[in-house]
PDB file of N, CA and C in Angstrom:
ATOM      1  N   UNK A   1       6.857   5.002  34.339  1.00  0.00           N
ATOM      2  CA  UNK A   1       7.765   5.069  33.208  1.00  0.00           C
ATOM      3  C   UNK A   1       7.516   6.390  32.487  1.00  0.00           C
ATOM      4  N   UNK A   2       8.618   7.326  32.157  1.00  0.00           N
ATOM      5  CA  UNK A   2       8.560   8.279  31.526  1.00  0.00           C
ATOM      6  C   UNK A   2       8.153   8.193  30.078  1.00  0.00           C
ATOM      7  N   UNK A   3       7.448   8.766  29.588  1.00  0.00           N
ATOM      8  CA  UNK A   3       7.412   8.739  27.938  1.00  0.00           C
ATOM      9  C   UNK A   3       8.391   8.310  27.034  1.00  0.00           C
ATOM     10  N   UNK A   4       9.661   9.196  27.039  1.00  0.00           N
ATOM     11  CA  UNK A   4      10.721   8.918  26.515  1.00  0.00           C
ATOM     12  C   UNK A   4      10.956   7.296  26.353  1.00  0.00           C
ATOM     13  N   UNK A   5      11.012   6.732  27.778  1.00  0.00           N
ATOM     14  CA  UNK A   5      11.350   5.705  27.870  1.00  0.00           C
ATOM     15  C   UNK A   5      10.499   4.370  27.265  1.00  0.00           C
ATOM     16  N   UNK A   6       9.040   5.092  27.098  1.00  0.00           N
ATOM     17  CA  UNK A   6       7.839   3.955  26.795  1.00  0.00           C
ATOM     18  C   UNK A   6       7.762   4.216  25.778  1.00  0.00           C
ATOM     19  N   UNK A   7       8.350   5.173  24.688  1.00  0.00           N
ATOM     20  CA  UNK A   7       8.755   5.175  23.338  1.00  0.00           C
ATOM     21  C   UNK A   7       9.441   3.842  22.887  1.00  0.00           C
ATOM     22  N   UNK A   8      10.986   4.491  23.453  1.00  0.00           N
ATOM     23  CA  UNK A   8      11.902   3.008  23.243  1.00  0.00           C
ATOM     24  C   UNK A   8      11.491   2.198  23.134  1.00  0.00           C
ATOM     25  N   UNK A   9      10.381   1.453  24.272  1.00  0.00           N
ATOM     26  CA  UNK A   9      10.183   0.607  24.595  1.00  0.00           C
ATOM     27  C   UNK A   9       8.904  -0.509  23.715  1.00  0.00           C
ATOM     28  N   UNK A  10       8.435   0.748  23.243  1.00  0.00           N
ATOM     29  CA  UNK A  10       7.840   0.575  22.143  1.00  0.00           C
ATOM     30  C   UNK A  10       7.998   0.471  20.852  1.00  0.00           C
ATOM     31  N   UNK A  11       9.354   1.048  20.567  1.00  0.00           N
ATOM     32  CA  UNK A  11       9.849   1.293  19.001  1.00  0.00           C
ATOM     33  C   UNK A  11      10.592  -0.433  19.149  1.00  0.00           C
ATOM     34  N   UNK A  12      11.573  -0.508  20.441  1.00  0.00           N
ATOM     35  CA  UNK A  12      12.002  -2.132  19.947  1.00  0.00           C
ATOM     36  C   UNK A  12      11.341  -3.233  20.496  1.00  0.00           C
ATOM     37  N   UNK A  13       9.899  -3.107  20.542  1.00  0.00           N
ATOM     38  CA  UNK A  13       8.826  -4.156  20.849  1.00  0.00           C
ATOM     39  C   UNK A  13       8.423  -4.111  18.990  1.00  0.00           C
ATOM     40  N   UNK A  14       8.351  -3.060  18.428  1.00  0.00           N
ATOM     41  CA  UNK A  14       7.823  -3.379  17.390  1.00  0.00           C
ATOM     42  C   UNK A  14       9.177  -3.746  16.142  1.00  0.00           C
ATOM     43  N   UNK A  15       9.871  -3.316  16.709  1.00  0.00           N
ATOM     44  CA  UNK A  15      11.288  -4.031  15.423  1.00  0.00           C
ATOM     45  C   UNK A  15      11.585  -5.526  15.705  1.00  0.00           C
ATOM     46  N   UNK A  16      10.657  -6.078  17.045  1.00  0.00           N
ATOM     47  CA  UNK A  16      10.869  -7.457  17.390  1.00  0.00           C
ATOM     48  C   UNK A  16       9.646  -7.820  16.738  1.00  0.00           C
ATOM     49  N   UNK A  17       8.703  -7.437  16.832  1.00  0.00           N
ATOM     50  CA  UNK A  17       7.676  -7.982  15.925  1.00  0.00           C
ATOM     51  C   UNK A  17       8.114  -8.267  14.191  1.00  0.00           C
ATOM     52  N   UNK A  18       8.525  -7.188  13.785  1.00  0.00           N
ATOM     53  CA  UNK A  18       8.521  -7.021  12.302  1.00  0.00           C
ATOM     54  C   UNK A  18      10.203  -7.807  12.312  1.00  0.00           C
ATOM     55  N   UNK A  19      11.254  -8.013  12.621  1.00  0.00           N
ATOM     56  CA  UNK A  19      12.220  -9.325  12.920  1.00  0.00           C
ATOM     57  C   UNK A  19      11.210 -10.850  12.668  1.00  0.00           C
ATOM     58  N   UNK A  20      10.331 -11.094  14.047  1.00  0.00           N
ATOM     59  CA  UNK A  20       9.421 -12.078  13.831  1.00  0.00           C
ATOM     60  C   UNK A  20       8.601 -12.543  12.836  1.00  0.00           C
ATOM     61  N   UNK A  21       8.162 -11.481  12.130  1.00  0.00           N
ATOM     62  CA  UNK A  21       7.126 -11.525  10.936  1.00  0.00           C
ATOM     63  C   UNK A  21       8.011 -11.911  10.152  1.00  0.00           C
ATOM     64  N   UNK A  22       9.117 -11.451   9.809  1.00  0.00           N
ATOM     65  CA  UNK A  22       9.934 -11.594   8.074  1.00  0.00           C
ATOM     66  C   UNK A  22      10.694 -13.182   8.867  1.00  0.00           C
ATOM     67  N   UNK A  23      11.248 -13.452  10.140  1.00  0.00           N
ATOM     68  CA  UNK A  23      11.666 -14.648  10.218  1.00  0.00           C
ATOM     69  C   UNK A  23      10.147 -15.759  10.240  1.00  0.00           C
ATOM     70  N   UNK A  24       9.311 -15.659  10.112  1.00  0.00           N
ATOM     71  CA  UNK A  24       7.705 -16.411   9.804  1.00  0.00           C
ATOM     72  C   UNK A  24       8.036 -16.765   8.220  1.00  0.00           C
ATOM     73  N   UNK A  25       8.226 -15.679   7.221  1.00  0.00           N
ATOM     74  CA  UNK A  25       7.236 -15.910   6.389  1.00  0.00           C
ATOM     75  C   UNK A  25       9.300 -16.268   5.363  1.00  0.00           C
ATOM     76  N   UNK A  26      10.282 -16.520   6.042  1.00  0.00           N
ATOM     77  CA  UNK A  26      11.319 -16.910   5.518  1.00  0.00           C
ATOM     78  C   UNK A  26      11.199 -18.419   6.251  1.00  0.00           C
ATOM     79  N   UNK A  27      10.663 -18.564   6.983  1.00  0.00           N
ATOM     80  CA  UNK A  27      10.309 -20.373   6.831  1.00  0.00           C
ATOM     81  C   UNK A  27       9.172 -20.915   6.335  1.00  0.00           C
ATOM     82  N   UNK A  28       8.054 -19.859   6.093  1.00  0.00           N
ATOM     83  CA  UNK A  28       7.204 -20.290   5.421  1.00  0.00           C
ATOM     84  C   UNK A  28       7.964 -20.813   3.869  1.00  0.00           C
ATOM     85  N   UNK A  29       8.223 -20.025   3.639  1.00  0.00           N
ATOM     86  CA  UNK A  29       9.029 -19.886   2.096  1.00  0.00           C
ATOM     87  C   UNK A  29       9.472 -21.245   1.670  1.00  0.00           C
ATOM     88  N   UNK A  30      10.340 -21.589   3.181  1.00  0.00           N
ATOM     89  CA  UNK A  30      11.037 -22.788   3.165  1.00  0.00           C
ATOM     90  C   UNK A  30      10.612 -23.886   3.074  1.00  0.00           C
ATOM     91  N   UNK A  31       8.826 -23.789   3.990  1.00  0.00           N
ATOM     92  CA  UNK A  31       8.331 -24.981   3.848  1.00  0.00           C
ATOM     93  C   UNK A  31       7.526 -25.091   2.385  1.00  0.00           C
ATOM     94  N   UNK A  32       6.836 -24.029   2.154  1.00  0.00           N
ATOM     95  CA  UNK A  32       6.075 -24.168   1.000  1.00  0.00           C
ATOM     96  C   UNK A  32       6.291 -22.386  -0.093  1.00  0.00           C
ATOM     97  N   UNK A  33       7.504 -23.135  -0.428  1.00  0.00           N
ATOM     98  CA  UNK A  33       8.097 -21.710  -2.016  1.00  0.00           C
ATOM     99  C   UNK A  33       6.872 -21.113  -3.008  1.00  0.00           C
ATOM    100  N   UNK A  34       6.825 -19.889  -2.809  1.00  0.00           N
ATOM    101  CA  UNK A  34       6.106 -19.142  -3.855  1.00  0.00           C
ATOM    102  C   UNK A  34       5.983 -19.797  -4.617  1.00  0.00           C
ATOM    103  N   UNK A  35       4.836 -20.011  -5.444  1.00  0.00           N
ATOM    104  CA  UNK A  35       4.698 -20.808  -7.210  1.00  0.00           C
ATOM    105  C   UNK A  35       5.078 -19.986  -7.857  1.00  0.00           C
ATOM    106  N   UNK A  36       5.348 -18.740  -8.055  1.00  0.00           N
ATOM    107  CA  UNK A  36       6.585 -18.273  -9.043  1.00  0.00           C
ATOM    108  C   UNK A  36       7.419 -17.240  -8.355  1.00  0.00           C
ATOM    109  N   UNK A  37       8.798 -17.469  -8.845  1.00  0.00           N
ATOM    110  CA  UNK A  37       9.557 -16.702  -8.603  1.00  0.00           C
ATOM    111  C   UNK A  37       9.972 -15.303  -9.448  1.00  0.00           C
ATOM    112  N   UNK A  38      10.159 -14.603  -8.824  1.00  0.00           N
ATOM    113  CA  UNK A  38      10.174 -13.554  -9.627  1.00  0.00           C
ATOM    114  C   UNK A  38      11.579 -13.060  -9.916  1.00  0.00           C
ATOM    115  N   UNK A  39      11.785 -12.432 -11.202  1.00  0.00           N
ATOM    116  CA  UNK A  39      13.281 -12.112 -11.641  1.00  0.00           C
ATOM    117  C   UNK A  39      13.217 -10.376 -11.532  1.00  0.00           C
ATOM    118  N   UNK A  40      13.998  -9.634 -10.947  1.00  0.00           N
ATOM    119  CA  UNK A  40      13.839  -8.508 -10.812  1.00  0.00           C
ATOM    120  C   UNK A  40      14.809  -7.562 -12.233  1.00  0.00           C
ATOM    121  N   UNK A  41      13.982  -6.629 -12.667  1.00  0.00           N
ATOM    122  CA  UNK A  41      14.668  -6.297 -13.735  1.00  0.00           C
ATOM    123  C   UNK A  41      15.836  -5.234 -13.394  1.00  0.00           C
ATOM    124  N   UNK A  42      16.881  -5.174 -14.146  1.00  0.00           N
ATOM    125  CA  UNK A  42      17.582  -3.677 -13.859  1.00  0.00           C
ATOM    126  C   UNK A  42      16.700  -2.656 -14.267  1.00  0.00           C
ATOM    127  N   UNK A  43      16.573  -1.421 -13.814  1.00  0.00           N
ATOM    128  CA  UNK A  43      15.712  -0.764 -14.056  1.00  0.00           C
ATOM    129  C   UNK A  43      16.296   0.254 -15.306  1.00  0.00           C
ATOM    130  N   UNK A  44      16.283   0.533 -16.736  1.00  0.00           N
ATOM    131  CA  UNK A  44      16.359   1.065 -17.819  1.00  0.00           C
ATOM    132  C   UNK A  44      17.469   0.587 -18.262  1.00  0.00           C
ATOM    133  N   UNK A  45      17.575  -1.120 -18.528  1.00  0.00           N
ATOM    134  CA  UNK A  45      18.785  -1.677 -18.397  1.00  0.00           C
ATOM    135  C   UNK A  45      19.380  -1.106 -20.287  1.00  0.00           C
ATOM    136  N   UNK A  46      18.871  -0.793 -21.482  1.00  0.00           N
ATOM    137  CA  UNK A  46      19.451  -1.168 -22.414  1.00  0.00           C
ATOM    138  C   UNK A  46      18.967   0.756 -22.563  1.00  0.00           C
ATOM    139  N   UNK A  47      18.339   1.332 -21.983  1.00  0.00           N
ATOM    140  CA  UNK A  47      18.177   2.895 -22.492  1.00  0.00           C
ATOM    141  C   UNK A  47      16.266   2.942 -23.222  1.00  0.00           C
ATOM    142  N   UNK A  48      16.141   1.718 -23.439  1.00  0.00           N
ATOM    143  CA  UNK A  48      14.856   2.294 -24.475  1.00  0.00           C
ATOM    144  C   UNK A  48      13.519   1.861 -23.928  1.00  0.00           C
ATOM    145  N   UNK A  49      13.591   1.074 -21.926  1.00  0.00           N
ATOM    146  CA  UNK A  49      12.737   0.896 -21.681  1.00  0.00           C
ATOM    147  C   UNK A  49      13.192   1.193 -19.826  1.00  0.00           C
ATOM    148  N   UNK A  50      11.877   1.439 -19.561  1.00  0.00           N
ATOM    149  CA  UNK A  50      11.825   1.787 -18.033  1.00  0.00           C
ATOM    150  C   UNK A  50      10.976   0.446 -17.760  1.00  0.00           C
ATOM    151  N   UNK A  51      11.401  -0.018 -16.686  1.00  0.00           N
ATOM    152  CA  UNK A  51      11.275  -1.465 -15.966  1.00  0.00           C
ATOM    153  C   UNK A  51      11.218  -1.259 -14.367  1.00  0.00           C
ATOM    154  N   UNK A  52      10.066  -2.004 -13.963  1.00  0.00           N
ATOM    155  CA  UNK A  52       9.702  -1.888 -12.617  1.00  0.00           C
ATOM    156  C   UNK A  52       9.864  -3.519 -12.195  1.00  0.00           C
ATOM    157  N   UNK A  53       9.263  -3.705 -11.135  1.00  0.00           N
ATOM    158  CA  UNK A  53       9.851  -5.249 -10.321  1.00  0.00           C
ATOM    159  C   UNK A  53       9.653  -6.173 -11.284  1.00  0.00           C
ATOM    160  N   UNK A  54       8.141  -6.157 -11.592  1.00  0.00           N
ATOM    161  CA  UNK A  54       7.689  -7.098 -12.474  1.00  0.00           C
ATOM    162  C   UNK A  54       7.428  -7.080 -13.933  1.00  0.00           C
ATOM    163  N   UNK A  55       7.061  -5.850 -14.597  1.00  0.00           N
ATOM    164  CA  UNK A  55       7.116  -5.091 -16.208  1.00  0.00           C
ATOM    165  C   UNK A  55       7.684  -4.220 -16.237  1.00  0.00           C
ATOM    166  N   UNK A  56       7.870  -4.061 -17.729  1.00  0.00           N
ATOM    167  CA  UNK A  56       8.685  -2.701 -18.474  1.00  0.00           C
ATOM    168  C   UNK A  56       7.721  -2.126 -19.094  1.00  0.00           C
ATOM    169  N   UNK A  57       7.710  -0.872 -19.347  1.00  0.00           N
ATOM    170  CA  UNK A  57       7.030  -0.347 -20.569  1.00  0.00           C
ATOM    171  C   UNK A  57       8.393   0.617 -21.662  1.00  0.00           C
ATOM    172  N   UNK A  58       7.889   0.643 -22.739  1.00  0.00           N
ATOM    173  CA  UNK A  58       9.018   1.161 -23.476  1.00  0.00           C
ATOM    174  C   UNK A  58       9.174   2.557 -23.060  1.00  0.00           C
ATOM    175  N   UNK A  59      10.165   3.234 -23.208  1.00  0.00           N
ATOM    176  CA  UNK A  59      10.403   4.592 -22.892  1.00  0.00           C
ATOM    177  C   UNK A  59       9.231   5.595 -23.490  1.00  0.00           C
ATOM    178  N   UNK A  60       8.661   5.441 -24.863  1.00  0.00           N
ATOM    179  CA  UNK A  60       8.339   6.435 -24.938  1.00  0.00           C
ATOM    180  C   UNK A  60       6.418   6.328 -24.780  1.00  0.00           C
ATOM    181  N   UNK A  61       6.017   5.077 -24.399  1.00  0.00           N
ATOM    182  CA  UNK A  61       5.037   4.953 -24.010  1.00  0.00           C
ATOM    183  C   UNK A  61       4.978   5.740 -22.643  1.00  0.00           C
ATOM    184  N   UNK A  62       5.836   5.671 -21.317  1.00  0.00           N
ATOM    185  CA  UNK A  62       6.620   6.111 -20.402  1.00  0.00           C
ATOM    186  C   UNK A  62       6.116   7.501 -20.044  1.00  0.00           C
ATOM    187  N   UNK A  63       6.870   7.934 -21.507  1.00  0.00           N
ATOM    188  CA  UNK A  63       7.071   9.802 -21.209  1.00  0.00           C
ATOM    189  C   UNK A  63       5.847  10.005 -21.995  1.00  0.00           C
ATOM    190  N   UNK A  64       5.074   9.272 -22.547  1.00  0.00           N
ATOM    191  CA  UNK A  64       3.613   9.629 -23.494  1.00  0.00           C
ATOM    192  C   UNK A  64       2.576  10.152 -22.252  1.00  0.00           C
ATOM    193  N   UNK A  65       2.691   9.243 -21.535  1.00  0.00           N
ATOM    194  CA  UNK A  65       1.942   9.105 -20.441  1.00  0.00           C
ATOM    195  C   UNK A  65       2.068  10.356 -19.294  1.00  0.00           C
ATOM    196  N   UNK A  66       3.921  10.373 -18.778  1.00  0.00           N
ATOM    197  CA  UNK A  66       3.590  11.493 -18.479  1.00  0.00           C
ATOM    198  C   UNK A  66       3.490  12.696 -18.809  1.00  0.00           C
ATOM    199  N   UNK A  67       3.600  13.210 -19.803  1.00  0.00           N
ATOM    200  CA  UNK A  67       2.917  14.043 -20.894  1.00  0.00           C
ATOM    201  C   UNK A  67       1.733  14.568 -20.359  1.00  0.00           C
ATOM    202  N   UNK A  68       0.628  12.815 -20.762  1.00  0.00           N
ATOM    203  CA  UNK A  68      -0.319  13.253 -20.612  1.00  0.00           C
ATOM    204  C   UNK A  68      -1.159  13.540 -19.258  1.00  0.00           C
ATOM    205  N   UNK A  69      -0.742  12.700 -17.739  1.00  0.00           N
ATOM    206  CA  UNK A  69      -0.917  12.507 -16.792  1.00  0.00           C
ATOM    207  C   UNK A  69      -0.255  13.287 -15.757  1.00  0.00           C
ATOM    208  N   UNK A  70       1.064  13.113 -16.007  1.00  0.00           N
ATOM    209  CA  UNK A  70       1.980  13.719 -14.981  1.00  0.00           C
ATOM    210  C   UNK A  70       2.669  12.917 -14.162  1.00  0.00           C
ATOM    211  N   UNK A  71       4.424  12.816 -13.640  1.00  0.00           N
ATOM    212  CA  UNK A  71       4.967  11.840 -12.893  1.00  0.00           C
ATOM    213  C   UNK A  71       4.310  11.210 -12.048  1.00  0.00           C
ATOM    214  N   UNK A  72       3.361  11.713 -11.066  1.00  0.00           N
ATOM    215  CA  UNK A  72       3.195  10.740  -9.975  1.00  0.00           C
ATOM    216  C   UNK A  72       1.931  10.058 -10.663  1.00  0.00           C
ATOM    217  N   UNK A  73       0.929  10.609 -11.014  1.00  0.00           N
ATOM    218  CA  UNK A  73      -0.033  10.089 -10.871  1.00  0.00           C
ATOM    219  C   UNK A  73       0.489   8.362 -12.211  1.00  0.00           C
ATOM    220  N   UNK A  74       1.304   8.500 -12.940  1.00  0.00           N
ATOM    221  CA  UNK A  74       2.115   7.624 -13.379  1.00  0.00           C
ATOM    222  C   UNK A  74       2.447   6.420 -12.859  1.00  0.00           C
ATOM    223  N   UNK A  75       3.195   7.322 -11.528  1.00  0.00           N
ATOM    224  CA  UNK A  75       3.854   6.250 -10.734  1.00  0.00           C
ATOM    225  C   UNK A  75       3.189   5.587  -9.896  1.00  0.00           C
ATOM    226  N   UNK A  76       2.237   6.381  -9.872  1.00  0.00           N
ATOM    227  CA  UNK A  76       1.265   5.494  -8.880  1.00  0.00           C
ATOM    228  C   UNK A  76       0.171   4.413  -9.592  1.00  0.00           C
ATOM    229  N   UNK A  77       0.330   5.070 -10.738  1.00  0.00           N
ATOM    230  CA  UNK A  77      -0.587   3.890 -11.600  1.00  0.00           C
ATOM    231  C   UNK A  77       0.431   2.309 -11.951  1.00  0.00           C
ATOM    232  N   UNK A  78       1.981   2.691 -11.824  1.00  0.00           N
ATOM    233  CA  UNK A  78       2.915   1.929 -11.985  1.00  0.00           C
ATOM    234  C   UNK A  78       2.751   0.476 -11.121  1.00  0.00           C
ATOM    235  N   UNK A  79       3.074   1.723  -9.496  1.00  0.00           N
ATOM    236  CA  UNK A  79       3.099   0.982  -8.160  1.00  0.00           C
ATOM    237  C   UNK A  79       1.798  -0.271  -8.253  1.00  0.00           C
ATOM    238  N   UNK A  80       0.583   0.289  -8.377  1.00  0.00           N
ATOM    239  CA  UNK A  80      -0.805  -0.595  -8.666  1.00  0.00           C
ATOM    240  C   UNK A  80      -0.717  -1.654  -9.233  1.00  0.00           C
ATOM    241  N   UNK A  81      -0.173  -1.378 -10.719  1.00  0.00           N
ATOM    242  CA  UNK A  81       0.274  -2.464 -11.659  1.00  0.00           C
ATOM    243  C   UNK A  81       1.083  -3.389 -10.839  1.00  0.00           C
ATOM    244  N   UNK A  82       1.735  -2.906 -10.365  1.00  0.00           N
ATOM    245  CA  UNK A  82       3.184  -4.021  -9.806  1.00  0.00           C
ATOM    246  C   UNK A  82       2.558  -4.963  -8.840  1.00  0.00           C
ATOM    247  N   UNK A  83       1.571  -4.290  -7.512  1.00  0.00           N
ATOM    248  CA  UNK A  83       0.940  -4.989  -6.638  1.00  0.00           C
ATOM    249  C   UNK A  83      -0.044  -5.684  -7.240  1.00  0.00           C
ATOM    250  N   UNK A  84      -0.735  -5.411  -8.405  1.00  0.00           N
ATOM    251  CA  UNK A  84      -1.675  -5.974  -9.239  1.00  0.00           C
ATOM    252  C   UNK A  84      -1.210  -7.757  -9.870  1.00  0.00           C
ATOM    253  N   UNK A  85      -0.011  -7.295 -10.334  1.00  0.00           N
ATOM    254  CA  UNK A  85       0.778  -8.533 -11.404  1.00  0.00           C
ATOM    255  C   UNK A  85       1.667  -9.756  -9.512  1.00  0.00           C
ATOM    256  N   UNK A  86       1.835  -9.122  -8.672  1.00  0.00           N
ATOM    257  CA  UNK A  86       2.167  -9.784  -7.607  1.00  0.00           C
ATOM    258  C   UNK A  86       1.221 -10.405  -6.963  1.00  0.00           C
ATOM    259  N   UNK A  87      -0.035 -10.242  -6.724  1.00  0.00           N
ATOM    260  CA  UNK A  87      -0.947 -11.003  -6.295  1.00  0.00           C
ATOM    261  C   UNK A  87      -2.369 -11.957  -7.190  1.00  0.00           C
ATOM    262  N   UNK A  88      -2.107 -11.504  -8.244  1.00  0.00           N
ATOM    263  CA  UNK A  88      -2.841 -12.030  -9.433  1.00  0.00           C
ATOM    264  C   UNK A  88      -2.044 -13.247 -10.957  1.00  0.00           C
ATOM    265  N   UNK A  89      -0.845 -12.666 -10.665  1.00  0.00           N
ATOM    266  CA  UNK A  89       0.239 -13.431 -11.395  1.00  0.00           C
ATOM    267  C   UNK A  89      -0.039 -12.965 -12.690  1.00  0.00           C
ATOM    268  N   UNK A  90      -0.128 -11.969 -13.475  1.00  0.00           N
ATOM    269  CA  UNK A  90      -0.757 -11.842 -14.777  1.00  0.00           C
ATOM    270  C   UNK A  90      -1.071 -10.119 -15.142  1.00  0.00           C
ATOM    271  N   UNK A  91      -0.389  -9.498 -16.215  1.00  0.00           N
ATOM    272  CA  UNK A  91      -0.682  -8.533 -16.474  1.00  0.00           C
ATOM    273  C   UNK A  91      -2.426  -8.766 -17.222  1.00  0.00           C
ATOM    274  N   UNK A  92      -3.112  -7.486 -16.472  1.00  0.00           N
ATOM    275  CA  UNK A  92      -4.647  -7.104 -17.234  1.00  0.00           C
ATOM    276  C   UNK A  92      -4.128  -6.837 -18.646  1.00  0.00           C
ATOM    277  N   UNK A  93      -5.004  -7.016 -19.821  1.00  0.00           N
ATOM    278  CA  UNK A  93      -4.926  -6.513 -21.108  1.00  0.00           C
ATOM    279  C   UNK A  93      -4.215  -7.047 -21.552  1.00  0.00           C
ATOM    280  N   UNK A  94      -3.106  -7.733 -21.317  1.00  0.00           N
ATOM    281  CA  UNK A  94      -2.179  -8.580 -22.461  1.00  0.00           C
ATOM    282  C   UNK A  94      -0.721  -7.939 -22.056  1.00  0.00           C
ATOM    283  N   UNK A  95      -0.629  -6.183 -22.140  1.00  0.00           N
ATOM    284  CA  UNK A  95       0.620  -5.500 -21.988  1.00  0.00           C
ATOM    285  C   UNK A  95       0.234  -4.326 -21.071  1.00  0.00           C
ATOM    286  N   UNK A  96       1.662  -3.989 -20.629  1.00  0.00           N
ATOM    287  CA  UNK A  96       1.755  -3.256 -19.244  1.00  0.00           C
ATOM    288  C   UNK A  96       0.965  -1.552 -19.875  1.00  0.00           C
ATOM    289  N   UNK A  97       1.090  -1.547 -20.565  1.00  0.00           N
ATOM    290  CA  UNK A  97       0.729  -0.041 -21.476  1.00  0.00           C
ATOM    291  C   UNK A  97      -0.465   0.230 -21.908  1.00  0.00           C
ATOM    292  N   UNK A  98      -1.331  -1.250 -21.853  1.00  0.00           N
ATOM    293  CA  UNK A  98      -2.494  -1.441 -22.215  1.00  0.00           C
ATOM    294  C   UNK A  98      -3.254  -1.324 -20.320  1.00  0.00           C
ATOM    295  N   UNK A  99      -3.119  -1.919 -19.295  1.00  0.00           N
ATOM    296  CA  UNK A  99      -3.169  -2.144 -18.319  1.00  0.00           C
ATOM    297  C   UNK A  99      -3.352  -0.774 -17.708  1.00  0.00           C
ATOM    298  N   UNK A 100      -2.108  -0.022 -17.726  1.00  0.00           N
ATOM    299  CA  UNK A 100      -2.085   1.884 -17.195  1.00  0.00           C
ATOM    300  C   UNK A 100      -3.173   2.442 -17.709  1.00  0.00           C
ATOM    301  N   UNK A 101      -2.872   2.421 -19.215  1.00  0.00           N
ATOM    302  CA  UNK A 101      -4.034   3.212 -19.687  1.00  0.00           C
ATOM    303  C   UNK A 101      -5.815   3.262 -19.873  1.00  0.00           C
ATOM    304  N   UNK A 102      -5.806   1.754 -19.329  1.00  0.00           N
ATOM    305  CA  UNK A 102      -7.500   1.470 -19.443  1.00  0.00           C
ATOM    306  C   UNK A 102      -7.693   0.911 -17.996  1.00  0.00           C
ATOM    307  N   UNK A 103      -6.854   1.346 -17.168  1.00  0.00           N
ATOM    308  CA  UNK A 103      -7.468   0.569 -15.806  1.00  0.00           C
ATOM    309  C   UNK A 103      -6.641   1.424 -14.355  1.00  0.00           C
ATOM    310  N   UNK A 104      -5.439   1.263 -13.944  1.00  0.00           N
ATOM    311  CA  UNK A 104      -4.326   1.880 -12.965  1.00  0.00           C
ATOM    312  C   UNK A 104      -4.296   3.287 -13.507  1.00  0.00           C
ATOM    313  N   UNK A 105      -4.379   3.834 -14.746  1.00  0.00           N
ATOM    314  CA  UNK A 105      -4.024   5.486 -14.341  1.00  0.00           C
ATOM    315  C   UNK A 105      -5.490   6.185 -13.801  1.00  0.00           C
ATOM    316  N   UNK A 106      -6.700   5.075 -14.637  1.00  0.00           N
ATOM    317  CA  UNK A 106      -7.979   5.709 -13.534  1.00  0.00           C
ATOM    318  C   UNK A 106      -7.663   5.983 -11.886  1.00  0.00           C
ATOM    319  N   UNK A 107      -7.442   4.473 -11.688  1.00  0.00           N
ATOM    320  CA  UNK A 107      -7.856   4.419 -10.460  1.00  0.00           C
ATOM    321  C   UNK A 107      -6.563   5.247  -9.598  1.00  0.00           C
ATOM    322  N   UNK A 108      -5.604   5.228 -10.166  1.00  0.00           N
ATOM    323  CA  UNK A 108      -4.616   6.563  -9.538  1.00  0.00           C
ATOM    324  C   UNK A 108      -5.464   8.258  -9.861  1.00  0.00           C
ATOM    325  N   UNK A 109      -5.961   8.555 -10.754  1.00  0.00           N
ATOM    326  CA  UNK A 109      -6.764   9.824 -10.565  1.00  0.00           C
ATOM    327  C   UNK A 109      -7.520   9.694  -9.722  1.00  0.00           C
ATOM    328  N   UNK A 110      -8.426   8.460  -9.847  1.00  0.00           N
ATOM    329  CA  UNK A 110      -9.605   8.783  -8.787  1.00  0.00           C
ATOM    330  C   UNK A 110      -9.084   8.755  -7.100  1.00  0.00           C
ATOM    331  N   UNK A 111      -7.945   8.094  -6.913  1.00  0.00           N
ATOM    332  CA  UNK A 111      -7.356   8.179  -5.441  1.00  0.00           C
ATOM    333  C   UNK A 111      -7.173   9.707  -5.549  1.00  0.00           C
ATOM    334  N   UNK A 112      -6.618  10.097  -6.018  1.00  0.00           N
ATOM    335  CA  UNK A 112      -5.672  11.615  -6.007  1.00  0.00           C
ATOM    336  C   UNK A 112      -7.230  12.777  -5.726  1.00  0.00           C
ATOM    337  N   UNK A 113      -8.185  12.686  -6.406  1.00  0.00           N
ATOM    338  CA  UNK A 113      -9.506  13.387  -6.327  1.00  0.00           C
ATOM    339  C   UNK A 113     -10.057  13.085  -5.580  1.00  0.00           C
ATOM    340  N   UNK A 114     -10.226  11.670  -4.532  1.00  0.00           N
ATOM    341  CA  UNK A 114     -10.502  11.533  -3.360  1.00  0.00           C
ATOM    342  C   UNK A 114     -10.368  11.877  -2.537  1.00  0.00           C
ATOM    343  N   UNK A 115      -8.777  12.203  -2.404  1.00  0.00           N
ATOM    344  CA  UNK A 115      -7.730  13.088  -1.744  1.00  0.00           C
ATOM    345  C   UNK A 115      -8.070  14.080  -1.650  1.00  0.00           C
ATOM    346  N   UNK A 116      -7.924  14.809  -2.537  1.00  0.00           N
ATOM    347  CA  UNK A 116      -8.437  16.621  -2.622  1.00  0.00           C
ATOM    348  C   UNK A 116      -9.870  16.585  -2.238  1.00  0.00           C
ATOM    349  N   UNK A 117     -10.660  15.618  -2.791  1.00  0.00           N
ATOM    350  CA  UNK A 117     -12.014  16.116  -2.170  1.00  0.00           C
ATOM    351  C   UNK A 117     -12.271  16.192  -0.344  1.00  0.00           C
ATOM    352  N   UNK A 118     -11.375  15.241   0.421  1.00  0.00           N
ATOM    353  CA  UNK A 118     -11.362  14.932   1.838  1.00  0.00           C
ATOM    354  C   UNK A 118     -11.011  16.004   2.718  1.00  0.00           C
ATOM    355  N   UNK A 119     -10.016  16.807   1.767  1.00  0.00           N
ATOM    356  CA  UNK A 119      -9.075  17.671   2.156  1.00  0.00           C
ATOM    357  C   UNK A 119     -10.023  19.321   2.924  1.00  0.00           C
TER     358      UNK A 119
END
């Protein structure tokens, strides 16, 4: 078999896997439903807050931050939060603003300086 061909052959062996996996865990669902469901927000639905899957923070907490941090390392402290509140059920600290700033924007610097140090 040529390469080319054991590519293919490989790219739709694995879109049959990942088909299989999401049809698994859509009957899992069926047999036994998440204990909470989650409501997805519009994301800056009224202008005065930025909203991710699971929290908002107000706008100008938002732009305080990246101010002081900078977009990504933000967003990546965001992303954390989100996987954080999805497998734990519960924002750290009480509020999403409290959470970034004493816990996820660390650990987004210290990834990012890990990074550069590897480099």
């Amino acid at each position: 078999m040529d390469v080319e061909n054991e590519l293919k052959a490989l790219r739709y062996l694995i879109n049959d896997l990942i088909l299989y996996v999401y049809d698994l865990r859509v009957k899992l669902e069926e047999i036994k439903p998440s204990p909470k469901k989650y409501n997805l927000r519009e994301p800056n639905a009224n202008g005065d807050t930025i909203a991710f899957d699971l929290f908002q923070l107000p706008r100008t907490s938002y732009d305080n931050l990246i101010n002081k941090y900078g977009i990504d390392i933000v967003n990546k402290a965001c992303v954390k939060l989100d996987e954080f509140i999805k497998i734990n059920q519960y924002i750290p600290y009480g509020r999403s603003q409290f959470a970034l700033g004493r816990r996820f924007i660390k650990e987004a610097l210290k990834d990012e300086l890990d990074k550069r140090g590897t480099k």
